[in-house]
Protein backbone atom coordinates (compact mmCIF):
# COMPACT_ATOMS: atom_id res chain seq x y z
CA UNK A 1 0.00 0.00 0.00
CA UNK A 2 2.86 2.41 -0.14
CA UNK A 3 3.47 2.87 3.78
CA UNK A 4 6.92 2.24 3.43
CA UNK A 5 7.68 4.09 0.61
CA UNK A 6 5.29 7.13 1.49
CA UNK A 7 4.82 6.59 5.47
CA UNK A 8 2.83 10.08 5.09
CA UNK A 9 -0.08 8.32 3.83
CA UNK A 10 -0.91 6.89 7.05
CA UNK A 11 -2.51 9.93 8.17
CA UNK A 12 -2.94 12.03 4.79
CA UNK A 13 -6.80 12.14 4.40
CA UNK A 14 -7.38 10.22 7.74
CA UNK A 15 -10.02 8.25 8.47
CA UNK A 16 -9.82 6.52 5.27
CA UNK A 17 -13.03 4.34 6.21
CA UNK A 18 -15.89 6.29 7.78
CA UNK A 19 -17.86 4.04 10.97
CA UNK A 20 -21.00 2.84 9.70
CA UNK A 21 -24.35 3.77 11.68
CA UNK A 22 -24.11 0.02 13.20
CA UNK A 23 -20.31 0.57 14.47
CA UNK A 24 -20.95 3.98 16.25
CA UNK A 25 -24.46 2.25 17.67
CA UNK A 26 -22.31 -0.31 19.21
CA UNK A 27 -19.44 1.73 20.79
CA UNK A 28 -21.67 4.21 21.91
CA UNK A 29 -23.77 1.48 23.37
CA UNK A 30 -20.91 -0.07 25.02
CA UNK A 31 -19.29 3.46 26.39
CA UNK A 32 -22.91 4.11 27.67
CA UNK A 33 -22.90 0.97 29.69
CA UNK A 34 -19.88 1.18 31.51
CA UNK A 35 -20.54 4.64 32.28
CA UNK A 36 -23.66 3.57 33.55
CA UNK A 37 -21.75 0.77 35.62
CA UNK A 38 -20.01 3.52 38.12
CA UNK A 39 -22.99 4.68 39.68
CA UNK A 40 -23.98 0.87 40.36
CA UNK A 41 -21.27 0.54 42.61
CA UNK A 42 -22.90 2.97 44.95
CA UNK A 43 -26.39 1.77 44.70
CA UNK A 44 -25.43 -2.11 44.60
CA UNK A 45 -23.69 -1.02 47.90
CA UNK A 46 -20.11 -3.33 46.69
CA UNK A 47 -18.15 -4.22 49.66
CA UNK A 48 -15.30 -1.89 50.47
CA UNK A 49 -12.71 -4.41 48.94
CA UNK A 50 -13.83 -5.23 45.22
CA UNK A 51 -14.37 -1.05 44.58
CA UNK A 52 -10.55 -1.01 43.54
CA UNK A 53 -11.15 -3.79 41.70
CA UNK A 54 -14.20 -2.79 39.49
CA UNK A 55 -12.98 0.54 39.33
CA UNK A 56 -9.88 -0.92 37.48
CA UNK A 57 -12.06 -3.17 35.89
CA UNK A 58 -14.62 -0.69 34.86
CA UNK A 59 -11.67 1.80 34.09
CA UNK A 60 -9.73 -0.59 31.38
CA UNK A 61 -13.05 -1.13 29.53
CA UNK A 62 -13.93 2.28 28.92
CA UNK A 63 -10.33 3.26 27.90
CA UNK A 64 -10.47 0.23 25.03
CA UNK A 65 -13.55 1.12 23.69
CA UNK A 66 -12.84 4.70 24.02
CA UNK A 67 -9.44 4.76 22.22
CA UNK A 68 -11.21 2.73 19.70
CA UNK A 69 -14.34 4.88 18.55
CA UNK A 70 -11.99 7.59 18.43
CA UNK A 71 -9.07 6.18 16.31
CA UNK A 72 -11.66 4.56 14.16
């Protein structure tokens, strides 16, 4: 495809595939839920020890599907 040869391409014109209807459903579907899943620990009243844990949990999930949606 030319990367190597034109490594400029790689962001010349970026995104070269727009996120179809069905994709951006999805990941905004998915960062919806876990943002939803923070107040839940409050109201689900966790124990003291697994907060840490879903926070990281919780935390890691929205970052991946973050970072994707928004590097296409």
């Amino acid at each position: 495809e030319g990367y190597v040869t034109n490594p400029s391409s790689l962001w010349e014109k970026y995104p070269h595939i727009e996120l179809s209807f069905q994709v951006k459903f999805f990941f905004l579907c998915q960062l919806s839920y876990w943002i939803h899943s923070l107040p839940e620990l409050y109201f689900q009243r966790v124990r003291k020890e697994e907060i840490p844990r879903q926070l990281q949990y919780i935390g890691l999930y929205l970052l991946h599907i973050a970072g994707a949606y928004l590097l296409k």
